[in-house]
Protein backbone atom coordinates (compact mmCIF):
# COMPACT_ATOMS: atom_id res chain seq x y z
CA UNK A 1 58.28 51.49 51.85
CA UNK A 2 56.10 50.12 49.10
CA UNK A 3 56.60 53.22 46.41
CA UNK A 4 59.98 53.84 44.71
CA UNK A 5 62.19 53.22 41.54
CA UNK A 6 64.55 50.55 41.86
CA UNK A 7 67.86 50.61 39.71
CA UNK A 8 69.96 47.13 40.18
CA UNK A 9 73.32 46.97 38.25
CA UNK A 10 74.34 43.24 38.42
CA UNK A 11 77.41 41.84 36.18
CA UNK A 12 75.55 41.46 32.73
CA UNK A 13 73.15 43.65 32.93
CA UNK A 14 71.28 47.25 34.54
CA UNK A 15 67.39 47.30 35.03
CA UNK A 16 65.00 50.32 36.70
CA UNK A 17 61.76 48.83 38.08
CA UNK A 18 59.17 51.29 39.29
CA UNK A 19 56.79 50.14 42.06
CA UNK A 20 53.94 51.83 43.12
CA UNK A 21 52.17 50.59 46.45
CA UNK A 22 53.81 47.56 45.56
CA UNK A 23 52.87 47.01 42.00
CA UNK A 24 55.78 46.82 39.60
CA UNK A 25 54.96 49.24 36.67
CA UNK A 26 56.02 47.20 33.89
CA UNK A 27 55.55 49.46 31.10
CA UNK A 28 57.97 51.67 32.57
CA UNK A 29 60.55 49.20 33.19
CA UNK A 30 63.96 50.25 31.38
CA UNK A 31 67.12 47.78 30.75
CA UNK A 32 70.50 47.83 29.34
CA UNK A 33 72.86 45.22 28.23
CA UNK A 34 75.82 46.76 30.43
CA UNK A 35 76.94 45.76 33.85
CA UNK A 36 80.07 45.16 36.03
CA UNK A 37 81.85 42.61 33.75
CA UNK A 38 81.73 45.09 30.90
CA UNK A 39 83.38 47.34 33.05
CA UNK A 40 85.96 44.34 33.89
CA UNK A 41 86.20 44.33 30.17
CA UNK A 42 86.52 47.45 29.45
CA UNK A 43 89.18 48.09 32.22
CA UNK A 44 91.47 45.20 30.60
CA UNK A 45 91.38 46.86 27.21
CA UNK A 46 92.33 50.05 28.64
CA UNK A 47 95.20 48.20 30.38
CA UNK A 48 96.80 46.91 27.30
CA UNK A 49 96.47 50.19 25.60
CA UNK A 50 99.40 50.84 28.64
CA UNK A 51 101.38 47.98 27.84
CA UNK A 52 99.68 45.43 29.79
CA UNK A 53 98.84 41.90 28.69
CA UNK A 54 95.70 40.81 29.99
CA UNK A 55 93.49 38.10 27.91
CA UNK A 56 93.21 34.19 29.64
CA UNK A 57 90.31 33.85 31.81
CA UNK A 58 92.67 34.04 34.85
CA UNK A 59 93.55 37.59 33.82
CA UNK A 60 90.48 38.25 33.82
CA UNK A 61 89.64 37.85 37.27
CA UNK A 62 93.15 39.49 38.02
CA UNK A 63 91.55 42.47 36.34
CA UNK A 64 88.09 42.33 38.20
CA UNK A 65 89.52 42.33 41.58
CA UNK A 66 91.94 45.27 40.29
CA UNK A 67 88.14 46.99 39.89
CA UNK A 68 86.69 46.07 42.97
CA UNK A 69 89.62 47.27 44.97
CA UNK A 70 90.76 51.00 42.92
CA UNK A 71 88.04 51.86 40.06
CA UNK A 72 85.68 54.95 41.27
CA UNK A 73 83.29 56.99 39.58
CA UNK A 74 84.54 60.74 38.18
CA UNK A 75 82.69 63.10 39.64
CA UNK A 76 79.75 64.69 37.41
CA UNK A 77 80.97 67.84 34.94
CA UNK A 78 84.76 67.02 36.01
CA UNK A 79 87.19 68.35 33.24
CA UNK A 80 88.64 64.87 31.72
CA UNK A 81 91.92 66.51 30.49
CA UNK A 82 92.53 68.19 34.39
CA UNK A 83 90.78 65.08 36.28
CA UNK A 84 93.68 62.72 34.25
CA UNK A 85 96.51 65.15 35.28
CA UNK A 86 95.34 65.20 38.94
CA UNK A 87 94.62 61.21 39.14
CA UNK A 88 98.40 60.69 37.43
CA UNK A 89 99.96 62.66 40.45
CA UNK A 90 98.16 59.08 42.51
CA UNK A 91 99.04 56.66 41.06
CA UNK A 92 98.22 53.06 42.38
CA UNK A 93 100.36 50.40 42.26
CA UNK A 94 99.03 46.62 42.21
CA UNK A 95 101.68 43.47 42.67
CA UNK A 96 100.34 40.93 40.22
CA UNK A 97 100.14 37.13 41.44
CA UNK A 98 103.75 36.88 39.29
CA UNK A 99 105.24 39.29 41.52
CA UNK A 100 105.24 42.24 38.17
CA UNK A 101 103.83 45.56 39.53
CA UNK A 102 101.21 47.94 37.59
CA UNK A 103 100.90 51.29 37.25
CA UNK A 104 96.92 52.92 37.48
CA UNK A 105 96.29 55.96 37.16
CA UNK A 106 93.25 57.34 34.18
CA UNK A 107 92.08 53.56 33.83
CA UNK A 108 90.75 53.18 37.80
CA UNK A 109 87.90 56.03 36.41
CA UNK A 110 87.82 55.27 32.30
CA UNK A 111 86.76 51.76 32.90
CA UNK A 112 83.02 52.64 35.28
CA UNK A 113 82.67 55.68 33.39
CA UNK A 114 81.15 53.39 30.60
CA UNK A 115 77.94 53.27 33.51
CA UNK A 116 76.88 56.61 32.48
CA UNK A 117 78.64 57.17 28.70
CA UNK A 118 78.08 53.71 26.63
CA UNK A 119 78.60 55.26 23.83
CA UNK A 120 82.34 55.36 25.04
CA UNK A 121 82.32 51.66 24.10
CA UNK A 122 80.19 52.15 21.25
CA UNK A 123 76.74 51.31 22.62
CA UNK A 124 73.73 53.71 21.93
CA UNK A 125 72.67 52.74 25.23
CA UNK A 126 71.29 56.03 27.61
CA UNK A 127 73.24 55.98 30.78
CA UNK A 128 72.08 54.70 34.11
CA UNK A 129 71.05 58.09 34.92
CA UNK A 130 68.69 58.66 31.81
CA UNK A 131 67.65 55.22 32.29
CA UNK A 132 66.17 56.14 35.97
CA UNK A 133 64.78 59.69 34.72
CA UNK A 134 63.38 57.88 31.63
CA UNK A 135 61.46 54.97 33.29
CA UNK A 136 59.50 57.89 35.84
CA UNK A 137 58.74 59.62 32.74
CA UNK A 138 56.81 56.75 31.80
CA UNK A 139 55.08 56.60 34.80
CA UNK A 140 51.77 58.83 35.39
CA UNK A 141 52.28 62.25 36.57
CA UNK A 142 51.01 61.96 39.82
CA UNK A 143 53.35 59.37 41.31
CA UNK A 144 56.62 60.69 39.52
CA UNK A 145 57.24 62.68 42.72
CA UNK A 146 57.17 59.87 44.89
CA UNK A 147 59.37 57.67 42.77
CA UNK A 148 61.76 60.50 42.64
CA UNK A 149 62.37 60.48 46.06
CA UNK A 150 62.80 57.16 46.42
CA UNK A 151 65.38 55.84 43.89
CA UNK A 152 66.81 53.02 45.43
CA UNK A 153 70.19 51.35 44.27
CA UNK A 154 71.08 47.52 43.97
CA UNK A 155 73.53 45.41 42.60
CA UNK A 156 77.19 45.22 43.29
CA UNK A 157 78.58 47.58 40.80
CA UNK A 158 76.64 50.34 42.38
CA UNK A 159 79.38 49.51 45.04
CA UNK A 160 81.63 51.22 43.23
CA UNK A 161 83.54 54.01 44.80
CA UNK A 162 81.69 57.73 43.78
CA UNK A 163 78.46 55.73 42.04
CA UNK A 164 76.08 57.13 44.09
CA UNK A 165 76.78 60.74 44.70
CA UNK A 166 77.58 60.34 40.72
CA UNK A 167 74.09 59.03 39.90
CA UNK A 168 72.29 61.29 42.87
CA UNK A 169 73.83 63.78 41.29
CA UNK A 170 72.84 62.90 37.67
CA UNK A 171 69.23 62.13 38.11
CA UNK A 172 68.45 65.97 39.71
CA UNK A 173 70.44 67.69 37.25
CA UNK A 174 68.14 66.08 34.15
CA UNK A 175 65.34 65.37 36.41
CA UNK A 176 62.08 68.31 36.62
CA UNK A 177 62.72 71.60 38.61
CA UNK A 178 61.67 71.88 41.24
CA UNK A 179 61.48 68.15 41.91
CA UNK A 180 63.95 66.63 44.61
CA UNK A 181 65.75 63.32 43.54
CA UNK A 182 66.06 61.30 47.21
CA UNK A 183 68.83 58.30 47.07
CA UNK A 184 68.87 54.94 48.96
CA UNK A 185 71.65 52.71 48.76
CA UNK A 186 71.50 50.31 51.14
CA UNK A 187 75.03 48.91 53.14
CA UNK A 188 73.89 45.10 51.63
CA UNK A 189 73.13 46.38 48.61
CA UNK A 190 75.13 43.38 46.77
CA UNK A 191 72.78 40.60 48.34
CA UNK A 192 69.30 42.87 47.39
CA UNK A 193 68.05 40.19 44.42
CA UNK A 194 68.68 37.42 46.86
CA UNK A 195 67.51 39.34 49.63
CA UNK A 196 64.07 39.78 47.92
CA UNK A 197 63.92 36.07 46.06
CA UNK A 198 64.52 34.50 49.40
CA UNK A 199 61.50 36.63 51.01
CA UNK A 200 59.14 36.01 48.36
CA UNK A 201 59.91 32.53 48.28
CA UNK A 202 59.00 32.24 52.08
CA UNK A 203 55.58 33.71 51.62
CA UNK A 204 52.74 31.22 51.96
CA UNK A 205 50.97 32.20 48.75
CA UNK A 206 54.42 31.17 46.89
CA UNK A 207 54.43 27.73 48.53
CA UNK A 208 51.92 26.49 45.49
CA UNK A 209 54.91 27.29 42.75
CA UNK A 210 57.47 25.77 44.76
CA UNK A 211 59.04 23.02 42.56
CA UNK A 212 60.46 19.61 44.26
CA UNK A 213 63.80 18.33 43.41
CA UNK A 214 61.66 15.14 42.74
CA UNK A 215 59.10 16.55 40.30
CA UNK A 216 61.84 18.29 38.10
CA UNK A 217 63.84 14.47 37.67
CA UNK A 218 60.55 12.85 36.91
CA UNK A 219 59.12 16.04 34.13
CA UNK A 220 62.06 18.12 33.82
CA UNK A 221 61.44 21.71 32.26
CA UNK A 222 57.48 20.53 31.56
CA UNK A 223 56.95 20.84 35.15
CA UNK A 224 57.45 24.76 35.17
CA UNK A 225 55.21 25.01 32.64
CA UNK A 226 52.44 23.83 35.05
CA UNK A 227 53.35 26.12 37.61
CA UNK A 228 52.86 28.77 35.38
CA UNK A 229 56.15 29.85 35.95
């Protein structure tokens, strides 16, 4: 596969790269300044609003684990007001490090939902979604069907529980009639960047822009100047 949009949410950030017979498009390429620890963020605020107190550092990865393990994605057109009275009848329950239980209930979807709403957290930012459906639209005509059916996902907040059928899901309902929005999310999906650094790295024609440990001591950042990089 050398054709395809590529959408990688890391921690700080959310990019969508189109590639086209293995040229990036980089007029086309789309980023926002949201990513999994905003959602750790956002997920702690919404946990003092219940009475929790979560602010040190430590808390914070406290909270970020509470993510990986119970946050999801809502479903797309789910009723907020019924969605929060069905996820309160299952409740989770998570036994801090200081033996103190917590109660989750609205908070395990609230916190991702900020993925596809920024403006939740008060960022005019479009959401994933329009980011992907945007970036194609910048892309010529005649290759917008193939990058449609190939949107591939990366990252590890795309890990998230319900992100994919949510974004699949997303993407056709804005996206052209008639045109058929195709999702890949590969199973290693959280190793993708270092996946495709480490390849690139190994080919031969990269060998030239290979910097030694001993050339960096001796010029420091002048050296990557001469490399171009």
């Amino acid at each position: 596969m050398t054709s395809g949009v590529v959408l990688d949410c890391g921690d700080g950030v959310c990019h969508v790269s189109p590639v086209y017979e293995g040229f990036s498009l980089n007029n086309a390429v789309q980023r926002i300044d949201i990513g999994g620890r905003d959602v750790t963020m956002h997920l702690m605020q919404l946990l003092r609003r219940a009475g929790y107190s979560f602010h040190t550092t430590a808390e914070f990865e406290i909270v970020r684990k509470i993510k990986e393990r119970y946050c999801y994605v809502a479903p797309i057109n789910s009723n907020l007001d019924e969605y929060k009275l069905q996820d309160e009848k299952n409740q989770s329950n998570y036994t801090l490090p200081d033996g103190d239980t917590i109660k989750l209930s609205a908070e395990k979807y609230r916190a991702p939902e900020i993925l596809f709403q920024p403006t939740k957290i008060g960022l005019e930012y479009p959401g994933v979604h329009e980011m992907v459906v945007n970036s194609i639209k910048k892309c010529d005509i005649d290759l917008r069907k193939t990058l449609y059916s190939n949107i591939i996902v990366a990252g590890a907040t795309t890990l998230l529980h319900g992100f994919c059928d949510r974004l699949h899901k997303s993407v056709q309902k804005i996206a052209p009639k008639e045109t058929k929005a195709v999702l890949i999310a590969p199973h290693n999906r959280q190793y993708s960047c270092w996946v495709g650094g480490a390849t690139v790295s190994s080919l031969n024609a990269f060998h030239k822009m290979w910097v030694t440990k001993k050339d960096l001591e001796e010029e420091g950042h002048r050296v990557l100047l001469g490399k171009g990089i």
